[in-house]
C-alpha atoms as a PDB file:
ATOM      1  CA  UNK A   1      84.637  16.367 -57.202  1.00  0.00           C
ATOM      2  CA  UNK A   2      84.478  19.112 -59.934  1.00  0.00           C
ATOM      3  CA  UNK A   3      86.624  21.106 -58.153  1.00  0.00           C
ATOM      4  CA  UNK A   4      89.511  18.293 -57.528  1.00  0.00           C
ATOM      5  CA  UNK A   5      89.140  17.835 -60.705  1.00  0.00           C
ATOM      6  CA  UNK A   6      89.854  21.573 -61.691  1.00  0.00           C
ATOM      7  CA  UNK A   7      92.615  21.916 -59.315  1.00  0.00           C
ATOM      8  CA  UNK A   8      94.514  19.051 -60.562  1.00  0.00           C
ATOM      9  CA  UNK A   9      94.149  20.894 -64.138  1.00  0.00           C
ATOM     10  CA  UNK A  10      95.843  23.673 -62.386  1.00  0.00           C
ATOM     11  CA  UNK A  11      98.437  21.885 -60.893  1.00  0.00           C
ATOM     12  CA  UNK A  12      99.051  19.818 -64.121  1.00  0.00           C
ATOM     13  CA  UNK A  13      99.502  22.879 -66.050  1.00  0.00           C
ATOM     14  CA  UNK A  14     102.249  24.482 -63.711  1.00  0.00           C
ATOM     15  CA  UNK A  15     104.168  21.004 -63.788  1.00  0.00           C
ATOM     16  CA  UNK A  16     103.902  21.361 -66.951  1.00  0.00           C
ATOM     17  CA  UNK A  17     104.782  25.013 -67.360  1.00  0.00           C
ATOM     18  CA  UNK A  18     108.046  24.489 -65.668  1.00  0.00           C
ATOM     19  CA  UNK A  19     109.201  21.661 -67.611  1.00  0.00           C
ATOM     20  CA  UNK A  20     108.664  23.678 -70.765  1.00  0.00           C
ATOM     21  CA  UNK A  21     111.614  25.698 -70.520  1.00  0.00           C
ATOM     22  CA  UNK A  22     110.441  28.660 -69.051  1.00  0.00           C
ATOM     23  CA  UNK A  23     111.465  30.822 -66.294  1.00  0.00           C
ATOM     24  CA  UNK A  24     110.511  29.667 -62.752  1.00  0.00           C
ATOM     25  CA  UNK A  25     107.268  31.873 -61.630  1.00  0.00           C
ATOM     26  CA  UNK A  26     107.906  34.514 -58.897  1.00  0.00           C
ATOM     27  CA  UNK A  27     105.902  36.334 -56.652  1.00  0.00           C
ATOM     28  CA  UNK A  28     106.600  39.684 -54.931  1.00  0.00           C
ATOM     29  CA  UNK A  29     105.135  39.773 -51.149  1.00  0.00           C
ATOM     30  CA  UNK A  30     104.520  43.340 -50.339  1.00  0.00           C
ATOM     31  CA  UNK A  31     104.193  43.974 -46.521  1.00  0.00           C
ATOM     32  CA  UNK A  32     104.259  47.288 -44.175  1.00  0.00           C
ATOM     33  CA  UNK A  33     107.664  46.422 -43.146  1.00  0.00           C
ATOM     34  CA  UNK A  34     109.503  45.254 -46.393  1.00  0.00           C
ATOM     35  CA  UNK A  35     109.076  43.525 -49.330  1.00  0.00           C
ATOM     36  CA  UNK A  36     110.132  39.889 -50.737  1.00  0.00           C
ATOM     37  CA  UNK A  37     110.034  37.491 -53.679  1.00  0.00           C
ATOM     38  CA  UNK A  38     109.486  34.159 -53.611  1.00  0.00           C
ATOM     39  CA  UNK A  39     110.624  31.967 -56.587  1.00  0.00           C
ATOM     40  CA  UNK A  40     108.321  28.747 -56.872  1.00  0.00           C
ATOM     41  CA  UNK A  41     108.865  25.255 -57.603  1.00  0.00           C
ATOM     42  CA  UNK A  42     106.441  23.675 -59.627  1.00  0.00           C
ATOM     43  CA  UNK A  43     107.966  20.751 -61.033  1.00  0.00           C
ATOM     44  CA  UNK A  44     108.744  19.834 -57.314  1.00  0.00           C
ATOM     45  CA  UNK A  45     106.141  20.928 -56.105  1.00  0.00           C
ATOM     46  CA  UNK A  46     102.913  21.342 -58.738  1.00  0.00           C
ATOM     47  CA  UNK A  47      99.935  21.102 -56.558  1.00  0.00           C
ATOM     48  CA  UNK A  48     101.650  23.572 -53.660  1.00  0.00           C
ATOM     49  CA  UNK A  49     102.668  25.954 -56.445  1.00  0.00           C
ATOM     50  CA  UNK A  50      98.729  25.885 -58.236  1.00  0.00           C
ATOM     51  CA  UNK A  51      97.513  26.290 -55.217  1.00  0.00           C
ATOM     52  CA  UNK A  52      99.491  29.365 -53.823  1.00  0.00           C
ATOM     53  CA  UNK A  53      99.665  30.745 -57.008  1.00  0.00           C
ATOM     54  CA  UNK A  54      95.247  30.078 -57.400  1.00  0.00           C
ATOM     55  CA  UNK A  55      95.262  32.791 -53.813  1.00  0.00           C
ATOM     56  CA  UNK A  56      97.609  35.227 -55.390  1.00  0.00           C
ATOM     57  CA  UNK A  57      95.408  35.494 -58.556  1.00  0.00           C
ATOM     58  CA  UNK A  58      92.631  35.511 -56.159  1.00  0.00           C
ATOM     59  CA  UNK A  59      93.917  38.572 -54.630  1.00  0.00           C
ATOM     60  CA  UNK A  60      93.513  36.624 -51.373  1.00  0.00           C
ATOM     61  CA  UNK A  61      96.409  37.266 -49.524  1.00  0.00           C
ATOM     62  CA  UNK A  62      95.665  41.210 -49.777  1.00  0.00           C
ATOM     63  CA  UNK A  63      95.446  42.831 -46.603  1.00  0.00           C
ATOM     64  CA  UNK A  64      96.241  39.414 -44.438  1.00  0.00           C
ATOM     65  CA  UNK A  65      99.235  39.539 -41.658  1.00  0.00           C
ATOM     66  CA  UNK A  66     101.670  37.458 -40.885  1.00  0.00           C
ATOM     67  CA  UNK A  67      99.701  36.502 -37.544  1.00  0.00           C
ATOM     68  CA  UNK A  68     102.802  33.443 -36.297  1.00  0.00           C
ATOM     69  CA  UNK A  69     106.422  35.211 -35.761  1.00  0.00           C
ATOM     70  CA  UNK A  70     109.121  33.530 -34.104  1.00  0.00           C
ATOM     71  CA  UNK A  71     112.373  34.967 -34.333  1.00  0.00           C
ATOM     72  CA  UNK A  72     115.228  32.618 -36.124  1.00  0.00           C
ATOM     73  CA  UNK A  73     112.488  30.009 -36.748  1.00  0.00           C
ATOM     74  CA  UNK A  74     109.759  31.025 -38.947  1.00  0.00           C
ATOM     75  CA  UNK A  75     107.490  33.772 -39.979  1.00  0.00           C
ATOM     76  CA  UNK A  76     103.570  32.568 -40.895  1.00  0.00           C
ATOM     77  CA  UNK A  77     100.863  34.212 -42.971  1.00  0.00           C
ATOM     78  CA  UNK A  78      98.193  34.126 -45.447  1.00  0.00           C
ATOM     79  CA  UNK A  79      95.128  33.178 -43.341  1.00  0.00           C
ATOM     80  CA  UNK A  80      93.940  35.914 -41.373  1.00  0.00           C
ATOM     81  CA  UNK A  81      92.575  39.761 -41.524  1.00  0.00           C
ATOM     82  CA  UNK A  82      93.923  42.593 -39.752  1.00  0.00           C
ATOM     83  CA  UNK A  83      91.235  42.152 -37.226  1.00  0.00           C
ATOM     84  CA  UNK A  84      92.607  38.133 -36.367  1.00  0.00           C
ATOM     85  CA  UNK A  85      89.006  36.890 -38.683  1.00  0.00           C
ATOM     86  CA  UNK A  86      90.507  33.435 -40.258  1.00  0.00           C
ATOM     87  CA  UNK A  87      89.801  33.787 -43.939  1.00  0.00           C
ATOM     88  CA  UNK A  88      87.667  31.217 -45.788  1.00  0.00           C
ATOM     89  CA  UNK A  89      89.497  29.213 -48.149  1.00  0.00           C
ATOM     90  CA  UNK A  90      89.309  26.762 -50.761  1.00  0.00           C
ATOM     91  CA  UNK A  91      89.790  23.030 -49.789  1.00  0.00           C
ATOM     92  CA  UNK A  92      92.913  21.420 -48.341  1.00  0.00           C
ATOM     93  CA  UNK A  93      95.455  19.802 -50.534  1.00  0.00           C
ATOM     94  CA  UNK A  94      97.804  17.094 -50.441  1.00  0.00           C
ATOM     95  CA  UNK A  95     101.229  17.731 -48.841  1.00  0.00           C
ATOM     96  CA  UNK A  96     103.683  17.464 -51.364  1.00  0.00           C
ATOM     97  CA  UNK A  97     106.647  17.265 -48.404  1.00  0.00           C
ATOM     98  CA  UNK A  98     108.174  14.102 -50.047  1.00  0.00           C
ATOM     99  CA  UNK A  99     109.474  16.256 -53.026  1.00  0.00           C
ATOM    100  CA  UNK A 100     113.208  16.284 -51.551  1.00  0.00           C
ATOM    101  CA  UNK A 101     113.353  20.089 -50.524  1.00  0.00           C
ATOM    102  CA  UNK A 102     114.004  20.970 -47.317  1.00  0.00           C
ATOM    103  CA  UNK A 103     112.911  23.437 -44.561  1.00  0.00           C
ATOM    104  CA  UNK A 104     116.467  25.280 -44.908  1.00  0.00           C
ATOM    105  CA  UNK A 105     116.894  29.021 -44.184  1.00  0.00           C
ATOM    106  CA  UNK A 106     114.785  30.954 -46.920  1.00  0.00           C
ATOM    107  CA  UNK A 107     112.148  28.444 -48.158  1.00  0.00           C
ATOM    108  CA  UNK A 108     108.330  28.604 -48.239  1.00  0.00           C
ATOM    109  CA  UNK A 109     106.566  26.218 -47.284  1.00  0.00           C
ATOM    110  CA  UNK A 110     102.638  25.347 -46.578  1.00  0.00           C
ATOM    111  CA  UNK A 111     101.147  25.574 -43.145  1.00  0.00           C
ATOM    112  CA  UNK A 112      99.354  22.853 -41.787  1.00  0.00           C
ATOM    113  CA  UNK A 113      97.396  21.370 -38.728  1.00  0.00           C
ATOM    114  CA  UNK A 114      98.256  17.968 -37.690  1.00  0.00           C
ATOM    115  CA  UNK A 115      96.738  16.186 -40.106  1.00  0.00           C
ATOM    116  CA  UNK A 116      98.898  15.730 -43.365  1.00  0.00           C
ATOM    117  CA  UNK A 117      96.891  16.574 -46.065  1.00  0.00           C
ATOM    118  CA  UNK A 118      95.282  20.159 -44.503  1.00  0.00           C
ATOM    119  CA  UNK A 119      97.224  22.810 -45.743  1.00  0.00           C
ATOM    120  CA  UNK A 120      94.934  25.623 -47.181  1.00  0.00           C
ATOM    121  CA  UNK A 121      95.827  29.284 -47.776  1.00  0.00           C
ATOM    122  CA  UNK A 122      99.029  29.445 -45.037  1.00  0.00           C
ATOM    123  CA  UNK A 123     102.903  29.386 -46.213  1.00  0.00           C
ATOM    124  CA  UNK A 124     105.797  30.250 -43.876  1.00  0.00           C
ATOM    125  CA  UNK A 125     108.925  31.193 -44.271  1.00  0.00           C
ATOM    126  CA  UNK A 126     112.121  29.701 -42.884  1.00  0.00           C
ATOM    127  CA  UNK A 127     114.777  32.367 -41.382  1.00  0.00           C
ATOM    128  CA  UNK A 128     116.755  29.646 -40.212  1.00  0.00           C
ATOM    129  CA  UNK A 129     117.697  25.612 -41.401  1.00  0.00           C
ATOM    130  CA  UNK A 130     114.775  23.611 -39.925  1.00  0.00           C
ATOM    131  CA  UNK A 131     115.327  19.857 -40.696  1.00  0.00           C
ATOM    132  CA  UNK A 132     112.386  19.547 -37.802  1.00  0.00           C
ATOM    133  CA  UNK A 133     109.832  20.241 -40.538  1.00  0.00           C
ATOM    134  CA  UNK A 134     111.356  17.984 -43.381  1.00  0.00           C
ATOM    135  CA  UNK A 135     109.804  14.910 -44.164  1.00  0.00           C
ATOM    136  CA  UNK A 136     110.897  11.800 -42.336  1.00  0.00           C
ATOM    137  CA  UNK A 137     110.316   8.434 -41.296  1.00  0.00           C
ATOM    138  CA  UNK A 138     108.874   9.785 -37.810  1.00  0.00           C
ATOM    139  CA  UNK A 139     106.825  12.859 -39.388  1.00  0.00           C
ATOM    140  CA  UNK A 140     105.633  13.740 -42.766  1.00  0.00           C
ATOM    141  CA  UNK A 141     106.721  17.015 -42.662  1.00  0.00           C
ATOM    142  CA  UNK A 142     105.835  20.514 -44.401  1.00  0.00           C
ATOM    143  CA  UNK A 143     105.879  20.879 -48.093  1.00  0.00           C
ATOM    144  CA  UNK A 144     108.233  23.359 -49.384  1.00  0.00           C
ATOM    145  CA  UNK A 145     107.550  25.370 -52.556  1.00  0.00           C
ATOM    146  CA  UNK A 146     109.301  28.297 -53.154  1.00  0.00           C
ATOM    147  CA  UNK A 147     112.685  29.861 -52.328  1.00  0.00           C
ATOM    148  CA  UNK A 148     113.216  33.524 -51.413  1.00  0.00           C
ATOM    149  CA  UNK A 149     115.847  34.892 -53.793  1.00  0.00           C
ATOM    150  CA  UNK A 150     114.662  38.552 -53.036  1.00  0.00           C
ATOM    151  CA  UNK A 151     114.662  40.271 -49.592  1.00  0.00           C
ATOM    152  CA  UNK A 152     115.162  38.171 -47.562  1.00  0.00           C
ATOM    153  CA  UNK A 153     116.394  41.003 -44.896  1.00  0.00           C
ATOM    154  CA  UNK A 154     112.890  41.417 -44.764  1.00  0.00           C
ATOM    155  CA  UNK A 155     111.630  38.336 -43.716  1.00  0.00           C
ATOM    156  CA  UNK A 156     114.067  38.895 -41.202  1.00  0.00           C
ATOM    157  CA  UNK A 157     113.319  42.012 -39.865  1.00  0.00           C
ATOM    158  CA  UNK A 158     109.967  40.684 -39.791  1.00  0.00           C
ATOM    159  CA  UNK A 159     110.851  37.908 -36.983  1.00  0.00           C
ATOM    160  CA  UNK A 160     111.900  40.814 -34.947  1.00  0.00           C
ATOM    161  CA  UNK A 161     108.507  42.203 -34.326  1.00  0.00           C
ATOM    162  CA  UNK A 162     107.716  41.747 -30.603  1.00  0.00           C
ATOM    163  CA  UNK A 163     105.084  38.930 -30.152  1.00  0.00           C
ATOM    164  CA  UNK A 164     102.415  38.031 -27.133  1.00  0.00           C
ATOM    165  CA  UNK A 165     100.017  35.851 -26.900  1.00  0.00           C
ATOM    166  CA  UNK A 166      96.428  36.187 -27.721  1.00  0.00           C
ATOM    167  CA  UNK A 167      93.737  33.561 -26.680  1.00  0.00           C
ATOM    168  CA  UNK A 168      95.470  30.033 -26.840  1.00  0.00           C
ATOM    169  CA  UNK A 169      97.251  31.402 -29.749  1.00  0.00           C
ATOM    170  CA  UNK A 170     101.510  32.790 -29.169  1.00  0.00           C
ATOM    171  CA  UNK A 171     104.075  34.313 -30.938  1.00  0.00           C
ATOM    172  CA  UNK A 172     101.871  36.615 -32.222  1.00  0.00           C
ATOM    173  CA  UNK A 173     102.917  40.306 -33.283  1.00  0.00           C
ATOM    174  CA  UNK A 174     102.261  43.048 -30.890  1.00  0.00           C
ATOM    175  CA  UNK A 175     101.247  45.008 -34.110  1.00  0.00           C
ATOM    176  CA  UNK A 176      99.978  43.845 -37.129  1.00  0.00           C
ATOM    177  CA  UNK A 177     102.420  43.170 -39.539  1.00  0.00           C
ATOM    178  CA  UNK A 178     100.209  43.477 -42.537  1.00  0.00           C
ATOM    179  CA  UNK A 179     100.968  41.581 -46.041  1.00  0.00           C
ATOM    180  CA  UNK A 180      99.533  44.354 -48.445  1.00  0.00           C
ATOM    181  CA  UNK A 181      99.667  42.615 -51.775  1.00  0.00           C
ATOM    182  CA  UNK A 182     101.268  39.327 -52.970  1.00  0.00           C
ATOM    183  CA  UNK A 183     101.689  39.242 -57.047  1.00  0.00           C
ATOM    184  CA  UNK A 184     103.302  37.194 -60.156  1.00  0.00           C
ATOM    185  CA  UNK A 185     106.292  39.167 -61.081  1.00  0.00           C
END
């Protein structure tokens, strides 16, 4: 409970934050085949944005991959180590896809199982307009957060790393398309 209790502290405080006036918070994704920025949302989206932003203080999403590529559809990361281990992270949180932003062509957004609140540590971004992952009357959908306004040729080239399948798991890269460092900008 303490730690619901925390994170909604968090999250209150970047709500806040954003309706104070100041600049949106960024964060620069460095990765071994280019580099982005992602500019978050937290007055749409406060409990996404605390708890991205809680993994990038952490340091957490050093040395991950983006292990879920499929070209003109998404790119995925921010769960597992070079060596395919699945990170431990903290507790799920609740999907925030009923904030009006949509899965269009350059927005982040949390990963999730089938169950609506179980996003963790995962984001993806879109390289194409996906109204498939809005929320909707037949599906809740996948909470976007964040925008990239920098590099998004990168993200792109990205999706164009051959993928196989491994295990039950497809569309992932040949090679390890590693996510060196994500930080506030």
């Amino acid at each position: 409970m303490r730690s619901v209790l925390n994170f909604l502290t968090l999250a209150s405080m970047a709500a806040t934050e954003a309706t104070a006036g100041e600049e949106k918070p960024r964060v620069q994704v460095v990765t071994t085949i280019g580099d982005f920025t992602i500019e978050l949302y937290p007055d749409r989206a406060p409990i996404s944005v605390a708890n991205f932003l809680r993994y990038v203080d952490e340091e957490f999403y050093h040395s991950t991959t983006f292990h879920r590529i499929i070209n003109d559809f998404i790119i995925q990361g921010g769960g597992f180590t070079t060596d395919k281990t699945r990170k431990d992270t903290h507790d799920p949180i609740k999907n925030e896809a009923d904030n009006g932003l949509k899965n269009v062509r350059g927005a982040v957004a949390m990963a999730r199982v089938k169950e609506v609140d179980s996003a963790t540590s995962q984001f993806f971004v879109n390289l194409s307009d996906n109204p498939s992952l809005d929320h909707s009357e037949n599906d809740f959908g996948y909470a976007v957060f964040g925008h990239v306004v920098e590099g998004m040729e990168s993200a792109v080239k990205i999706s164009g790393v051959p993928t196989v399948k491994h295990g039950p798991h497809r569309d992932q890269p040949r090679v390890n398309v590693v996510l060196k460092r994500a930080v506030r900008v």
